[in-house]
Each structure stands twice: as structure tokens, then as C-alpha cells.
C-alpha atoms as a PDB file:
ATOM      1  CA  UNK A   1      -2.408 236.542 147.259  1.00  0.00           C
ATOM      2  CA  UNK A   2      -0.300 234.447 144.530  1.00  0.00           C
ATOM      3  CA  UNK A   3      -0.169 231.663 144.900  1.00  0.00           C
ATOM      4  CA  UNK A   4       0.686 229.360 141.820  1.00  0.00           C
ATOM      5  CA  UNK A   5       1.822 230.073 137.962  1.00  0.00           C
ATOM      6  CA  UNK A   6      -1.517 229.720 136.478  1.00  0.00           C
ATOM      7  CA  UNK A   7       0.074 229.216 133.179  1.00  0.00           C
ATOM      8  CA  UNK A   8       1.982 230.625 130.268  1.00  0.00           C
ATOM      9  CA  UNK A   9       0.353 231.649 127.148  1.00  0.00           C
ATOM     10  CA  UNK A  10       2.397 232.601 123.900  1.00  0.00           C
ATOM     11  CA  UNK A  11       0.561 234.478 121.006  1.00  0.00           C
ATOM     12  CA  UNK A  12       1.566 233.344 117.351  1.00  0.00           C
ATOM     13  CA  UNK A  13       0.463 233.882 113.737  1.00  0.00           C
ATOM     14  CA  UNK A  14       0.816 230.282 113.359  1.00  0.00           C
ATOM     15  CA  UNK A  15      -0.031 228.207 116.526  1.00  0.00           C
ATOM     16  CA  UNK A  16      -0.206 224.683 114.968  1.00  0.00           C
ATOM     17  CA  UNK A  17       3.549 225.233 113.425  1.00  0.00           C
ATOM     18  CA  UNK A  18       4.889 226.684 116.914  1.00  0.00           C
ATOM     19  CA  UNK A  19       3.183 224.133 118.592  1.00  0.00           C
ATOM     20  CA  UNK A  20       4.985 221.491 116.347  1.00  0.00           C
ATOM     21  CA  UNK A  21       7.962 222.966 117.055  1.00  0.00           C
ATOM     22  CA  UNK A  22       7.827 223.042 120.949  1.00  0.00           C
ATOM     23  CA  UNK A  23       6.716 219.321 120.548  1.00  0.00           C
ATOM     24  CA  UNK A  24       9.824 218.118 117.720  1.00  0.00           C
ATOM     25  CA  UNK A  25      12.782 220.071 119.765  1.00  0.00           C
ATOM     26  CA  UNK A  26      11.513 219.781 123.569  1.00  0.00           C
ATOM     27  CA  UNK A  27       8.807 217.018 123.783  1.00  0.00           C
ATOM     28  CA  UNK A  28       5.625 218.927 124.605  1.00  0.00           C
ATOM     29  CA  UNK A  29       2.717 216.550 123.590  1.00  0.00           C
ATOM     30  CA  UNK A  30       0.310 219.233 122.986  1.00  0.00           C
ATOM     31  CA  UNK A  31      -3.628 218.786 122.735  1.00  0.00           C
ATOM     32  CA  UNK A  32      -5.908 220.856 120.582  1.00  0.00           C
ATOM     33  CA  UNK A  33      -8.857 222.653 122.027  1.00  0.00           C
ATOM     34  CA  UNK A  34     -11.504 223.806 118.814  1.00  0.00           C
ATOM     35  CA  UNK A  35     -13.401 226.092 121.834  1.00  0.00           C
ATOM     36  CA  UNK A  36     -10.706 228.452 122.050  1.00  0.00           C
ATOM     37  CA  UNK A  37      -8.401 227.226 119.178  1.00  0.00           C
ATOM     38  CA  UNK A  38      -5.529 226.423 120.656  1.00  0.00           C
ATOM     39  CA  UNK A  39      -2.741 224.145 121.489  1.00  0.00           C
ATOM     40  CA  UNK A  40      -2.087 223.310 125.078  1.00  0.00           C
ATOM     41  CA  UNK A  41       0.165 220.691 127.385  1.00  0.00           C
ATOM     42  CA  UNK A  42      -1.024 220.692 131.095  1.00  0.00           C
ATOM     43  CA  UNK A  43       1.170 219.764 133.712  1.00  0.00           C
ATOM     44  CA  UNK A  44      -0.716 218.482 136.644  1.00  0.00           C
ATOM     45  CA  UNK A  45       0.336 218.472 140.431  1.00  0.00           C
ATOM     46  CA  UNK A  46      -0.884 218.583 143.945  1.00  0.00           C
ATOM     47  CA  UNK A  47      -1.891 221.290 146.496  1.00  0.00           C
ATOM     48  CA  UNK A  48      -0.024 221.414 148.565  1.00  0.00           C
ATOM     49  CA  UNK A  49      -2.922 222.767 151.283  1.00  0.00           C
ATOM     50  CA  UNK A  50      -5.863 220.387 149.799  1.00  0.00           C
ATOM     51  CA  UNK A  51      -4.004 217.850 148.154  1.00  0.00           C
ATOM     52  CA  UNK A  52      -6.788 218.667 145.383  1.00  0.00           C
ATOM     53  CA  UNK A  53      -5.742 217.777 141.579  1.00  0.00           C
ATOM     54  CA  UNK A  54      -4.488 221.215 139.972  1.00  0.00           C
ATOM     55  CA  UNK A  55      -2.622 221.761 136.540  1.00  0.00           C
ATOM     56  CA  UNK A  56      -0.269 224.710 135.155  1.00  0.00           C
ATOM     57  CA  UNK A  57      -1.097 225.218 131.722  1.00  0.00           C
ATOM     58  CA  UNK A  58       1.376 226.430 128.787  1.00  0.00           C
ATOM     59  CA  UNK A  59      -0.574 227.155 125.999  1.00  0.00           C
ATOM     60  CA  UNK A  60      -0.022 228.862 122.499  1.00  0.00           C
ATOM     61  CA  UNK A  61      -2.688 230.860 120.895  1.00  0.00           C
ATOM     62  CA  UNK A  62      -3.513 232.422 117.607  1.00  0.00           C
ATOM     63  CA  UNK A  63      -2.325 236.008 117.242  1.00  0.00           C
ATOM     64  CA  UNK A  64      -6.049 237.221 116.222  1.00  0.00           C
ATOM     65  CA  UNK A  65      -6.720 236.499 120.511  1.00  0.00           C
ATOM     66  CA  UNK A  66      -3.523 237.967 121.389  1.00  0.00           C
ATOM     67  CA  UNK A  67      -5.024 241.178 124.112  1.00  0.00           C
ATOM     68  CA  UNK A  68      -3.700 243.948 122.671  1.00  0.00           C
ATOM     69  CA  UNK A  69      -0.828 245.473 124.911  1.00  0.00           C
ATOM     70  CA  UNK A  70       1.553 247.565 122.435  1.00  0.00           C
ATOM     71  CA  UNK A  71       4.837 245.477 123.039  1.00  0.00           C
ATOM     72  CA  UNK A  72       3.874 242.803 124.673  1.00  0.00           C
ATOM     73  CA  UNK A  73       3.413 239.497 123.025  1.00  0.00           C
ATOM     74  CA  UNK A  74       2.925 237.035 126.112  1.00  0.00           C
ATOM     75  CA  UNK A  75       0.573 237.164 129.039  1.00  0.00           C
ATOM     76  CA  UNK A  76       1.298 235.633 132.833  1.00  0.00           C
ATOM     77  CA  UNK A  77      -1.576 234.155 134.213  1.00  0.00           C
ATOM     78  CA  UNK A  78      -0.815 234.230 137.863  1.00  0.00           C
ATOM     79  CA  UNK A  79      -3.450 232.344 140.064  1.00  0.00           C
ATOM     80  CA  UNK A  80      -4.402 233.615 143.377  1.00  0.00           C
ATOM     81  CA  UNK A  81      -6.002 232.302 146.381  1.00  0.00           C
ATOM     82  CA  UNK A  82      -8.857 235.494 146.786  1.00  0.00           C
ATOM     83  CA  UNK A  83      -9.867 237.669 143.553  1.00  0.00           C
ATOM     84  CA  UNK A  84     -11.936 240.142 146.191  1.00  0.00           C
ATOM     85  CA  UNK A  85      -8.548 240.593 147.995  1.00  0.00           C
ATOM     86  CA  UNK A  86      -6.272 241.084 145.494  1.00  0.00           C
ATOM     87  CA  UNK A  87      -8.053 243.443 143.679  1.00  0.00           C
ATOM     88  CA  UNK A  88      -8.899 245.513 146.916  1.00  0.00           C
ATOM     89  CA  UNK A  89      -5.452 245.713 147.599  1.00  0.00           C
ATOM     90  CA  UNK A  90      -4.455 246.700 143.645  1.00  0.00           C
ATOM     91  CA  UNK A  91      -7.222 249.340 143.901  1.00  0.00           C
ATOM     92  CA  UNK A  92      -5.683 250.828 147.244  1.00  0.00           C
ATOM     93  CA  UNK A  93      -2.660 251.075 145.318  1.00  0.00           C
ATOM     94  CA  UNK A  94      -4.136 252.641 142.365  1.00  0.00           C
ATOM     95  CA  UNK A  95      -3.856 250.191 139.811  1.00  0.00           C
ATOM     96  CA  UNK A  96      -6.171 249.772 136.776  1.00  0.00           C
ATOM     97  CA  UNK A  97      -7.746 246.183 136.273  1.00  0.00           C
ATOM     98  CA  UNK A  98     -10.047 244.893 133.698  1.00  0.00           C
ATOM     99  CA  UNK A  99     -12.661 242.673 134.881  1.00  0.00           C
ATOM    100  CA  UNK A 100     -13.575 240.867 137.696  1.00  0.00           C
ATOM    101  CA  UNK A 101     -15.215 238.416 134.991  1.00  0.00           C
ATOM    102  CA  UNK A 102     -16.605 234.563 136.053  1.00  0.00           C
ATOM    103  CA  UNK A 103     -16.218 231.852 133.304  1.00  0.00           C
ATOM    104  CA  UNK A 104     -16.533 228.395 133.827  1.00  0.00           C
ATOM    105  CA  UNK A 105     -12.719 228.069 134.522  1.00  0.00           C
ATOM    106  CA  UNK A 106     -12.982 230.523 137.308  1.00  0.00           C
ATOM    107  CA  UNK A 107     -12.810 234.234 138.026  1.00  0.00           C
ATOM    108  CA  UNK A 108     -10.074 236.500 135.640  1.00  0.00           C
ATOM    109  CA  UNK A 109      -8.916 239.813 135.884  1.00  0.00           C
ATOM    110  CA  UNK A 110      -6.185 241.692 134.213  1.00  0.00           C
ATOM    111  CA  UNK A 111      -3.711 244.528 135.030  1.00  0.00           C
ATOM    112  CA  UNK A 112      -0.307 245.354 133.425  1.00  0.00           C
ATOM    113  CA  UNK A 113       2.577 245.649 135.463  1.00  0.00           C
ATOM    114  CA  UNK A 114       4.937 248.916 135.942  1.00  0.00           C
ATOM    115  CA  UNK A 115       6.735 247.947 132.472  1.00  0.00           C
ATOM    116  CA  UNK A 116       3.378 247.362 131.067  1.00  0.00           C
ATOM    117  CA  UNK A 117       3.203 243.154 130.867  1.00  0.00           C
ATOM    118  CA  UNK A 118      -0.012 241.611 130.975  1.00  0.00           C
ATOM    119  CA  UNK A 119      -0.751 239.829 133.476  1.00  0.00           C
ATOM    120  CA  UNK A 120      -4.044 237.780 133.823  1.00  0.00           C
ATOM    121  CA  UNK A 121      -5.296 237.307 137.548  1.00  0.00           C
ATOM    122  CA  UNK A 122      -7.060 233.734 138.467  1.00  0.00           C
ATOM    123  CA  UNK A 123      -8.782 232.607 140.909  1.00  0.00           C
ATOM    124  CA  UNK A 124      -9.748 228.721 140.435  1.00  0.00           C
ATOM    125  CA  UNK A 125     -13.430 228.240 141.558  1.00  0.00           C
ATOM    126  CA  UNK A 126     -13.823 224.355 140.804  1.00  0.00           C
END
């Protein structure tokens, strides 16, 4: 099922000033992608199983793209090793997910957890 962090994504009403901030007190050289306008730092490592090039991704995004989840502010993208497994097994549990949807980063889905985070499913497909 899980089996990496996927990434962290933070939702702000002003991306480029957070993102300046994250970079001026911790370091994080952050690059800029127009596509999906927002700020991102990658942090690459190996699987362990493949020894194939992966990357964790913390990312901040404008609000306006923020999935709307009364509370929340953050989503967990938690990547997983088989979307047709996972959500058979959330299904035989009763949970509600959004998607399956296939982008060019992969396959997605999204449920919220028992205190009602969002948390965005991926399965890599590269």
C-alpha cells in the first residue's frame, strides 16, 4: 500500500512571499512552475526496490487551488505502490474517494481521513 511521502503541499494567499520565507529562514531553494503556479523544492532519493531516481516534493500553492475541505488547509500526498489495490481495500471499508484520475505525473485519488484531512493518493506511473 504506502509506500513513500509523496509530498507536502501548503495552500497560501501569497505563495511567492511564503515561499521567500521558507527559503530566507530554512534554506529551501525553491523553483517556480507557471503550469500550475507554484513554488516547489524536490528532494530526490533512491528506491530502495529499483534503485530508480524518485523525488518527495514540498510545494506551496496559491489559495485559489487550495481543494476545499472546511478546516483543512494542507493536503498529504501519500504515494502508493497499487492505486487498484488501495482503493479496493478503502471501498471494502466504506470509504469515499474522489477519482481514480491519470495525469501525466501518474494516477491520483483523494479521500479524507476520520478527522477529515485530505489526503491525495499517488501512484507514480513513469
Amino acid at each position: 500500500m504506502v509506500i513513500a511521502l509523496g509530498g507536502v503541499f501548503l495552500y497560501s494567499e501569497n505563495p511567492k512571499v511564503l515561499a521567500e520565507w521558507y527559503e530566507s529562514l530554512l534554506g529551501l531553494k525553491y523553483e517556480y512552475t507557471e503550469q500550475y503556479k507554484a513554488y516547489y523544492v524536490s528532494f530526490p532519493y533512491k528506491d530502495a526496490d529499483s534503485d530508480e531516481d524518485r523525488y518527495t516534493v514540498f510545494s506551496i500553492l496559491h489559495n485559489k487551488n487550495r481543494p476545499i475541505v472546511d478546516g483543512k488547509i494542507f493536503t498529504i500526498n501519500l504515494r502508493v505502490s497499487s492505486m487498484d489495490e488501495t482503493l479496493a481495500n478503502l471501498a471494502k471499508e466504506g470509504v469515499k474517494v474522489k477519482g481514480p484520475e491519470k495525469h501525466d505525473e501518474g494516477i491520483f485519488a483523494w479521500v479524507n481521513d476520520p478527522e477529515g484531512n485530505y489526503i491525495e493518493l499517488w501512484e507514480d506511473i513513469t
